[in-house]
N, C-alpha and C. Protein backbone atom coordinates (compact mmCIF):
# COMPACT_ATOMS: atom_id res chain seq x y z
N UNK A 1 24.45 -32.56 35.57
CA UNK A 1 23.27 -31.69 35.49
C UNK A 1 23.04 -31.29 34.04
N UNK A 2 22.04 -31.50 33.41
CA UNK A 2 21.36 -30.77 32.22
C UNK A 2 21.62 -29.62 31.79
N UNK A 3 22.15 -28.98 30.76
CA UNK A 3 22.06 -27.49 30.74
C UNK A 3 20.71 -26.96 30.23
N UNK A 4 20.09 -26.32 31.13
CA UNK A 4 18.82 -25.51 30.84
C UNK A 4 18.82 -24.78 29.31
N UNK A 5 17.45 -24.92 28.67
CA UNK A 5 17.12 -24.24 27.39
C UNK A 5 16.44 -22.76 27.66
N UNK A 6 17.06 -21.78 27.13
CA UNK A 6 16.46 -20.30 27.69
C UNK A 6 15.72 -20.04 25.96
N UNK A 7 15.01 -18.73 26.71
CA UNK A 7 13.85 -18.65 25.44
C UNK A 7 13.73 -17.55 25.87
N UNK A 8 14.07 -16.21 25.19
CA UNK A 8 13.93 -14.46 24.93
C UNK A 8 13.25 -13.99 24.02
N UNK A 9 12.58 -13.28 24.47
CA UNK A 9 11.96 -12.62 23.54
C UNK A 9 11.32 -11.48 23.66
N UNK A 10 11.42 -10.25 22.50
CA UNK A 10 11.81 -8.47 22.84
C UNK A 10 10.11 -7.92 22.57
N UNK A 11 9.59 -7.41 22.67
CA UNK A 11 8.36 -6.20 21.99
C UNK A 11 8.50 -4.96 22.53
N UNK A 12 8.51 -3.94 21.72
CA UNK A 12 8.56 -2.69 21.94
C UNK A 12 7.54 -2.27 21.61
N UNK A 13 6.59 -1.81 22.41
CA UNK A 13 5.40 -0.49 22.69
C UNK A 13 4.97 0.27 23.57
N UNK A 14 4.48 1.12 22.79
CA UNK A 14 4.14 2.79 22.81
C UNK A 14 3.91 3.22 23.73
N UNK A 15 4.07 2.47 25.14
CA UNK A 15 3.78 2.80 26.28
C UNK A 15 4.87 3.40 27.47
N UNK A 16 4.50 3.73 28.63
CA UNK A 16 5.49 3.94 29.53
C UNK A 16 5.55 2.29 30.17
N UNK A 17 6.72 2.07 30.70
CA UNK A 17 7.14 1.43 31.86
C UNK A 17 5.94 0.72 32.65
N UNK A 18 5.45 1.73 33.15
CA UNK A 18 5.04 1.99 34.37
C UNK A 18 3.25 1.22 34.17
N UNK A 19 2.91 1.80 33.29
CA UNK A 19 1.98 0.98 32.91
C UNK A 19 1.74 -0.50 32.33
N UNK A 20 2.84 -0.88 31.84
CA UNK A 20 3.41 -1.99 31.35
C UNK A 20 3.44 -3.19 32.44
N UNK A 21 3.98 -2.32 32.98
CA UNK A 21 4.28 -3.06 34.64
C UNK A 21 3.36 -4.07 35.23
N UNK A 22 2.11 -2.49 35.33
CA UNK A 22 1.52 -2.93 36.25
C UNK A 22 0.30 -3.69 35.21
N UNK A 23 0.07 -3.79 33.98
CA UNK A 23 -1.10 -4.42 33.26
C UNK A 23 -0.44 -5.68 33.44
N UNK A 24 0.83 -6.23 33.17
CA UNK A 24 1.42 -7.26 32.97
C UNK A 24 1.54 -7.97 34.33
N UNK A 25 1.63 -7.00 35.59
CA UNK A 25 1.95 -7.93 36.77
C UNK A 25 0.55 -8.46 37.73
N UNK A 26 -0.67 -7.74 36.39
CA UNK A 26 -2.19 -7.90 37.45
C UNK A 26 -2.34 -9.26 37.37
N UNK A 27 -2.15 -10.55 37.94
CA UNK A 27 -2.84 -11.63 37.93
C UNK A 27 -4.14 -11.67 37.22
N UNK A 28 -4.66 -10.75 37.43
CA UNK A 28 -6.58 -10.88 36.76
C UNK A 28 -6.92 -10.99 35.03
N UNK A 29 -5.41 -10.67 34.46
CA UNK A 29 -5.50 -10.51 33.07
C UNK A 29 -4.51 -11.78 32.37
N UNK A 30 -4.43 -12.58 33.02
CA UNK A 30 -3.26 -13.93 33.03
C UNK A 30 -4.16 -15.05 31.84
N UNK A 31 -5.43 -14.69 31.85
CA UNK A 31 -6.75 -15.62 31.29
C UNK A 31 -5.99 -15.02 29.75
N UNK A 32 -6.87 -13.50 29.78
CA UNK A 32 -6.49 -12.66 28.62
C UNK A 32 -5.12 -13.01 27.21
N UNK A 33 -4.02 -12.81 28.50
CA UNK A 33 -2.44 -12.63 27.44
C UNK A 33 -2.43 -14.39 27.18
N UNK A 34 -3.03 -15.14 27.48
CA UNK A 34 -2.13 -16.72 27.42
C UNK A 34 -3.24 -17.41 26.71
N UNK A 35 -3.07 -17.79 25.85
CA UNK A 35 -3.63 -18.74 24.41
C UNK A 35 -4.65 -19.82 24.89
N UNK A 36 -5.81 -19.63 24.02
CA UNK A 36 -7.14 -19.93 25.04
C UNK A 36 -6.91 -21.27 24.72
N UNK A 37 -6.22 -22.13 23.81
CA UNK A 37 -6.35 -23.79 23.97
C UNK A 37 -5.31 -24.26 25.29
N UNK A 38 -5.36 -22.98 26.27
CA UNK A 38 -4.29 -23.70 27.49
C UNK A 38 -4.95 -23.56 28.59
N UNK A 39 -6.17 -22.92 28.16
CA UNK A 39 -7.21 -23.09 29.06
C UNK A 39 -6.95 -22.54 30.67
N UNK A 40 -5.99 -21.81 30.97
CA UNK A 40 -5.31 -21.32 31.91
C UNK A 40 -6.62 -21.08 33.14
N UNK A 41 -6.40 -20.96 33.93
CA UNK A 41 -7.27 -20.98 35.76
C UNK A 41 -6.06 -20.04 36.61
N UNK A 42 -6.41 -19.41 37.04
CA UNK A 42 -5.92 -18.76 38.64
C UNK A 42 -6.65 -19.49 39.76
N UNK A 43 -6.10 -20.56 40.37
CA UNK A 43 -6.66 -21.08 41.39
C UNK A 43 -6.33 -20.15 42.57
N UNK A 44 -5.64 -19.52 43.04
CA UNK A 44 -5.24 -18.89 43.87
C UNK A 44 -6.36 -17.65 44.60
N UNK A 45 -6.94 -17.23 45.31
CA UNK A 45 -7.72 -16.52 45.42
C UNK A 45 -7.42 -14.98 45.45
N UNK A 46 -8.07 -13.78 44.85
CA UNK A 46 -8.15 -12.49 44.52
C UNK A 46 -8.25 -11.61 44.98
N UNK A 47 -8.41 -10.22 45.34
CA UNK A 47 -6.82 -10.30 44.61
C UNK A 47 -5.37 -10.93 45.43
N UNK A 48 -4.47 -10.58 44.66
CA UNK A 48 -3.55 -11.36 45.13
C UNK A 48 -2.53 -9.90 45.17
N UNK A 49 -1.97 -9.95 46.27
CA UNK A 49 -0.82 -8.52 46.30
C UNK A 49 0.34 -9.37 46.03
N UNK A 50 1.05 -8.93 44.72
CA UNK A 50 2.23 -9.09 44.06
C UNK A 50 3.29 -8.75 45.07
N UNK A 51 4.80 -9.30 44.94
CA UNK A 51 6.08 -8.84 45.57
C UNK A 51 6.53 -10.12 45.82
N UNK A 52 7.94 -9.68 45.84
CA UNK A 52 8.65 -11.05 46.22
C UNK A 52 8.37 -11.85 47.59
N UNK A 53 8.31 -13.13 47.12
CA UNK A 53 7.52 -14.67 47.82
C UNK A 53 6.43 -14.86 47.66
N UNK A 54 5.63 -14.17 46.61
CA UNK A 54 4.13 -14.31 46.68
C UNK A 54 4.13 -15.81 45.79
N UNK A 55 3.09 -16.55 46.15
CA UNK A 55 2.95 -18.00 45.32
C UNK A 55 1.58 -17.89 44.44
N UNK A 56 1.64 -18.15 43.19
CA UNK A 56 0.79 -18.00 42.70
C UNK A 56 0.70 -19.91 42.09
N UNK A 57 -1.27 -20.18 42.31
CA UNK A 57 -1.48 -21.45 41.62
C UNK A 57 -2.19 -21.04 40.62
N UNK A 58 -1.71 -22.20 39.64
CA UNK A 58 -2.76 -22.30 38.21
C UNK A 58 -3.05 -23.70 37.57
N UNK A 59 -4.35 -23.97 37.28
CA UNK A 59 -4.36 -24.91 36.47
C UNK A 59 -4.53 -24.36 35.13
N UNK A 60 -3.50 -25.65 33.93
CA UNK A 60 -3.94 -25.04 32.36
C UNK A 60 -4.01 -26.15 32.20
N UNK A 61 -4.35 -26.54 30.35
CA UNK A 61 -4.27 -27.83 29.92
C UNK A 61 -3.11 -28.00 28.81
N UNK A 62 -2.25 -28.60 29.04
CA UNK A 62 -1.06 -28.39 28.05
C UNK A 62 -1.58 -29.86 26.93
N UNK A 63 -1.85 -29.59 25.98
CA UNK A 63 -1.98 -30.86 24.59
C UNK A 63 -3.39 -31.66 25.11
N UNK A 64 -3.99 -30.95 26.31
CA UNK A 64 -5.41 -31.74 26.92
C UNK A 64 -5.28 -32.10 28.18
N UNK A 65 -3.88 -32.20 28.49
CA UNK A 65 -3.52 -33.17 30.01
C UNK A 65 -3.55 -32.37 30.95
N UNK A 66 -4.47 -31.79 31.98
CA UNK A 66 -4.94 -30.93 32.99
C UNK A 66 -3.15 -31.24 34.01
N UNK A 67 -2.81 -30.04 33.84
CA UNK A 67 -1.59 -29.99 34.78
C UNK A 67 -2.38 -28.55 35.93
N UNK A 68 -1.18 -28.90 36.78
CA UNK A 68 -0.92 -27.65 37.92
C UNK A 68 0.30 -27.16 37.70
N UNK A 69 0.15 -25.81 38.26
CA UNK A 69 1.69 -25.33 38.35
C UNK A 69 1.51 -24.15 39.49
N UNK A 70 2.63 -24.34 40.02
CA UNK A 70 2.59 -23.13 41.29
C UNK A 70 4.04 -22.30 40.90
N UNK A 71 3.58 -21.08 40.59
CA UNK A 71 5.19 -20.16 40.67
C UNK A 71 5.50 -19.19 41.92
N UNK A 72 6.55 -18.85 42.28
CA UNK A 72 6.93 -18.19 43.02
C UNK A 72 7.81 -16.53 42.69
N UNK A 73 7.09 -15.34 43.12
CA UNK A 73 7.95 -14.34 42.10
C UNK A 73 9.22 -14.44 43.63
N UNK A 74 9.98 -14.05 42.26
CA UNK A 74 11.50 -14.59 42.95
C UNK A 74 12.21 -13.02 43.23
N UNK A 75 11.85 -11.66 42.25
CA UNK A 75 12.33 -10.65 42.16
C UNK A 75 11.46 -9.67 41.96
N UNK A 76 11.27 -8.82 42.59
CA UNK A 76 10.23 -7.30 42.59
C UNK A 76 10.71 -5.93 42.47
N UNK A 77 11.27 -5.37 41.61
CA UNK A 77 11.61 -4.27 41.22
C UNK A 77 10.82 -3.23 40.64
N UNK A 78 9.47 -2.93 40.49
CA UNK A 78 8.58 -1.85 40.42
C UNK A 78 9.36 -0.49 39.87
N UNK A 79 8.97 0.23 39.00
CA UNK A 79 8.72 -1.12 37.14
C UNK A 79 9.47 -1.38 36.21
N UNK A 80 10.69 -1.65 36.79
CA UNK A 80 11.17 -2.18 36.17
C UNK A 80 11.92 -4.02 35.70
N UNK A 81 11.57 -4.33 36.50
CA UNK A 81 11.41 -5.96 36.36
C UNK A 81 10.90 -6.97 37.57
N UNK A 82 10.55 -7.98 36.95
CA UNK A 82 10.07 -8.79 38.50
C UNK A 82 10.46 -10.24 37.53
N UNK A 83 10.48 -11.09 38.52
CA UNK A 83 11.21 -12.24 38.18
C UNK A 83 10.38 -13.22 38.98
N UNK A 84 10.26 -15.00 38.22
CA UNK A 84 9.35 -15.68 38.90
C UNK A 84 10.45 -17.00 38.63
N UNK A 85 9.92 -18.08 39.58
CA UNK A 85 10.53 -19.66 39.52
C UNK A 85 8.90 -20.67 39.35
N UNK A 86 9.57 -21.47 38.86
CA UNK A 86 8.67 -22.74 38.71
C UNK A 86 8.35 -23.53 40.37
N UNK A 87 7.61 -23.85 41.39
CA UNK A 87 7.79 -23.74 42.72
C UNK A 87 7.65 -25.21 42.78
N UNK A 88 6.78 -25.83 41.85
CA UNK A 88 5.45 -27.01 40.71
C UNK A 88 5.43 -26.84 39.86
N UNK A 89 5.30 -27.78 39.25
CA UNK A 89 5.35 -27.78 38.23
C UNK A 89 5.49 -29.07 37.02
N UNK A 90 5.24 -28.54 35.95
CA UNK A 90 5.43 -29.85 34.14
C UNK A 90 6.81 -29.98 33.86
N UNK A 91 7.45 -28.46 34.45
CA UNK A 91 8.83 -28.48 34.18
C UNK A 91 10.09 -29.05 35.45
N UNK A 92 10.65 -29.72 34.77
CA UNK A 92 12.24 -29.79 35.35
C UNK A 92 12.57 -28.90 36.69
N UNK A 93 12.53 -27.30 35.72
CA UNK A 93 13.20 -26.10 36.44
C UNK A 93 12.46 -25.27 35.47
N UNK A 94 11.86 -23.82 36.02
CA UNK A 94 11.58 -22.51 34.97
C UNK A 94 11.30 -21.68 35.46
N UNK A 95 12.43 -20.85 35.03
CA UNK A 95 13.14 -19.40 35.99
C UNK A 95 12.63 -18.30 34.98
N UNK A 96 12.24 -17.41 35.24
CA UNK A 96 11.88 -16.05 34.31
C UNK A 96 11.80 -15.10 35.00
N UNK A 97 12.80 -14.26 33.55
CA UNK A 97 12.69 -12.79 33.97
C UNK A 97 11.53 -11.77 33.41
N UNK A 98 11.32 -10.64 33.61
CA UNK A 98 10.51 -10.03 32.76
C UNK A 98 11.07 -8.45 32.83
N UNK A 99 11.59 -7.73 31.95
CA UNK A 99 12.33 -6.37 32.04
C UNK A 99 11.09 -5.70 31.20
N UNK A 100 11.28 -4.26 31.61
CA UNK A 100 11.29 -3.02 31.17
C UNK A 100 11.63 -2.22 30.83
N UNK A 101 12.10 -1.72 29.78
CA UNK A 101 13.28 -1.19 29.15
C UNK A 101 12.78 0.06 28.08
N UNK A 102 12.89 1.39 29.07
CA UNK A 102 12.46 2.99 28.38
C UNK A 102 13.10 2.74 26.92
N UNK A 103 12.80 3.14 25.76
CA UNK A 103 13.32 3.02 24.42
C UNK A 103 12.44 4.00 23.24
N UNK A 104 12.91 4.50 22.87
CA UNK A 104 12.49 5.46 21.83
C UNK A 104 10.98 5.76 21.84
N UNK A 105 10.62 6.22 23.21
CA UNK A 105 9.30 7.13 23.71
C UNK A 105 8.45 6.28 23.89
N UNK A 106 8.98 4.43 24.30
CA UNK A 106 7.72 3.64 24.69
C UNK A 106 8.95 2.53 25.36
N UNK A 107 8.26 1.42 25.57
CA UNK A 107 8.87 0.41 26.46
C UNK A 107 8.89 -0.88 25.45
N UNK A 108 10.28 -1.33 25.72
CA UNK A 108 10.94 -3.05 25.56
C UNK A 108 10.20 -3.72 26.55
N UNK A 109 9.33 -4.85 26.50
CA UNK A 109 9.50 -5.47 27.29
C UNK A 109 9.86 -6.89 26.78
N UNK A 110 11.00 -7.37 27.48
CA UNK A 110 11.82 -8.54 27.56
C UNK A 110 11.59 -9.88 28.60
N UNK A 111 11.67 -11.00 27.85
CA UNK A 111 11.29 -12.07 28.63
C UNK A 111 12.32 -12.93 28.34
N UNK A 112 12.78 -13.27 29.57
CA UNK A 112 13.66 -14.59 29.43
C UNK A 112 13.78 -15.76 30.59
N UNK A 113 13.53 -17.03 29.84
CA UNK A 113 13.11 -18.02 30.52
C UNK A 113 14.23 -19.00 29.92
N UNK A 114 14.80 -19.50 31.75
CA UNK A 114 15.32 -20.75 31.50
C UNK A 114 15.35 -21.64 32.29
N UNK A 115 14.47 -23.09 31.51
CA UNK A 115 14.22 -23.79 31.84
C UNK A 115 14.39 -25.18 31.74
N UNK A 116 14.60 -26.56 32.47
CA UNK A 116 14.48 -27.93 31.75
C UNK A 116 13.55 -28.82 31.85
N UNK A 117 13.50 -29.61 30.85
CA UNK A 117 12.04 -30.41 31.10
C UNK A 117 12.19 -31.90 31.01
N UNK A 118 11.46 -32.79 31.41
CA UNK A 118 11.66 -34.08 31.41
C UNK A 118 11.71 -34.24 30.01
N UNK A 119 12.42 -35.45 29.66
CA UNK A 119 12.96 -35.51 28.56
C UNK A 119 13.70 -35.11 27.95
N UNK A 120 14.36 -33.73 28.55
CA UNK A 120 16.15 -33.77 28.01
C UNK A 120 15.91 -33.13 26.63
N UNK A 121 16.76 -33.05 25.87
CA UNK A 121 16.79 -32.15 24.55
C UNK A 121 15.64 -32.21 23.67
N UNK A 122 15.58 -33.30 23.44
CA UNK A 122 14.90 -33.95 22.38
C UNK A 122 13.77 -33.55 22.61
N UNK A 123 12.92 -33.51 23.54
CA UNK A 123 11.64 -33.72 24.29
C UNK A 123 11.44 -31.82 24.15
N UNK A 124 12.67 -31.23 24.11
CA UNK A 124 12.05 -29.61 24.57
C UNK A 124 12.39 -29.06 23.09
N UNK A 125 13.12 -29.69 22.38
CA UNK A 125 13.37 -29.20 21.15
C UNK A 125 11.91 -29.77 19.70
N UNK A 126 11.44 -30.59 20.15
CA UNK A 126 9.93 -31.62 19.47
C UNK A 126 8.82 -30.93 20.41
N UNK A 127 8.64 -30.80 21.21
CA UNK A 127 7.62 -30.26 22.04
C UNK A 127 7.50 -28.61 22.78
N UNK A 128 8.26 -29.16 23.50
CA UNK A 128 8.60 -27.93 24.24
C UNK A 128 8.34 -26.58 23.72
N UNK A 129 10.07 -26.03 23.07
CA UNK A 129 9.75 -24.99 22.76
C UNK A 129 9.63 -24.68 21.64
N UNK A 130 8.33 -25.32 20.43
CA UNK A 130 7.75 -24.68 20.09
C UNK A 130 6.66 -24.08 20.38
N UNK A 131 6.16 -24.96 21.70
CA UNK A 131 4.99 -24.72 22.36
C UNK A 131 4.80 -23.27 22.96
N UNK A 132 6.03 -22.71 23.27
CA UNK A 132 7.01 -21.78 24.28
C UNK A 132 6.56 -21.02 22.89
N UNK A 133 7.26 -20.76 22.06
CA UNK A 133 7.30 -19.86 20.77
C UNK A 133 5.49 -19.35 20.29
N UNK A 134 4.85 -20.51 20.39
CA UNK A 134 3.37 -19.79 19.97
C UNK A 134 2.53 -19.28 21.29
N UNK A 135 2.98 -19.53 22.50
CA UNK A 135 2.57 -19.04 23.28
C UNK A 135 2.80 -17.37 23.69
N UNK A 136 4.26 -16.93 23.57
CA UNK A 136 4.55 -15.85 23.59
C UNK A 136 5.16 -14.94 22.63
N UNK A 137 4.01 -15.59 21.21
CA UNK A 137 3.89 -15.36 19.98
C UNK A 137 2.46 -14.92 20.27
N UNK A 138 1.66 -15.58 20.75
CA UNK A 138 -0.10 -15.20 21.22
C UNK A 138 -0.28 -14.25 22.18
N UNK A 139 0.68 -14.16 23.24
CA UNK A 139 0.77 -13.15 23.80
C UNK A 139 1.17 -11.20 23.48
N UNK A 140 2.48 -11.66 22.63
CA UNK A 140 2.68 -10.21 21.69
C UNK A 140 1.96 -9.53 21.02
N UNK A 141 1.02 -10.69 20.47
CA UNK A 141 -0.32 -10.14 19.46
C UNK A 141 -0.94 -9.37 20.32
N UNK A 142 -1.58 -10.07 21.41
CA UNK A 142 -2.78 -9.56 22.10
C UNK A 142 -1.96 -8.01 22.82
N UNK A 143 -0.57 -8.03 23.18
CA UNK A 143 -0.44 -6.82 23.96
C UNK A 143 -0.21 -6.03 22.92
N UNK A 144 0.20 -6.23 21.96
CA UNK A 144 0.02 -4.89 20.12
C UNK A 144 -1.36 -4.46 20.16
N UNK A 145 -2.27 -5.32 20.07
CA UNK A 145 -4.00 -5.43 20.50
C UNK A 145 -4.33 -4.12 21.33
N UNK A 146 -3.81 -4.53 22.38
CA UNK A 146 -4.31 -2.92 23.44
C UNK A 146 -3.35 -2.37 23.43
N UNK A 147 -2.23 -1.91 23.25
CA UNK A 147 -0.90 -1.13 23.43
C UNK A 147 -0.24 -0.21 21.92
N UNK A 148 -0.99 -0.97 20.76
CA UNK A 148 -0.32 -0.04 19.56
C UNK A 148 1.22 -1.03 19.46
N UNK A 149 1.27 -0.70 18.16
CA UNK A 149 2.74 -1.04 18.01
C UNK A 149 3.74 0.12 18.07
């Protein structure tokens, strides 16, 4: 078996928890946080009530090539973390967490994803995750954007 490549990454703002939570767990703002050349879709129909086993579909375009992906949240802890799997997917395997973490009068929130992808090292280390890095590099911006640093 492959050993999976994980990918963390911290932002701390000015917010509570609780709100964090729930801006981050609305499906409706998924367009918003994720980098418009990925062209992201919620195929799934609206709203959608969050909690563990809910399946969520999406089409994006990764480098142009119209993929699907279906995730599954795997963990529901309200608000402090919820957790999703790859169900479908581009990937191998891709497991993520997402924490909440009270910290000096605003919130950590933490992401960690681990995942493998066809092609084995080479393929996620040339492609992959840098792709991974400007994506939730585009995302941090935009939540500094409405949240303050």
């Amino acid at each position: 078996m492959r050993t999976p490549r994980t990918w963390s990454t911290e932002l701390w703002l000015p917010r509570p928890a609780s709100e964090l939570f729930a801006f981050l767990t609305d499906v409706s703002r998924l367009d918003s946080l994720t980098p418009p050349w990925l062209r992201v879709r919620v195929l799934t129909p609206g709203p959608i009530a969050m909690g563990a086993g809910t399946l969520i579909d999406y089409e994006l375009r990764l480098r142009g090539l119209p993929l699907r992906w279906r995730t599954e949240i795997t963990g529901w802890e309200p608000p402090y973390r919820f957790a999703e799997r790859q169900a479908r997917g581009p990937f191998t395997s891709w497991e993520q967490e997402h924490r909440f973490i009270a910290r000096d009068g605003g919130t950590v929130v933490r992401d960690e994803a681990d995942y493998r992808v066809p092609g084995g090292a080479l393929a996620s280390r040339l492609i992959v995750t840098p792709e991974i890095a400007r994506i939730f590099s585009y995302r941090a911006a935009r939540l500094e954007e409405w949240f303050g640093r």
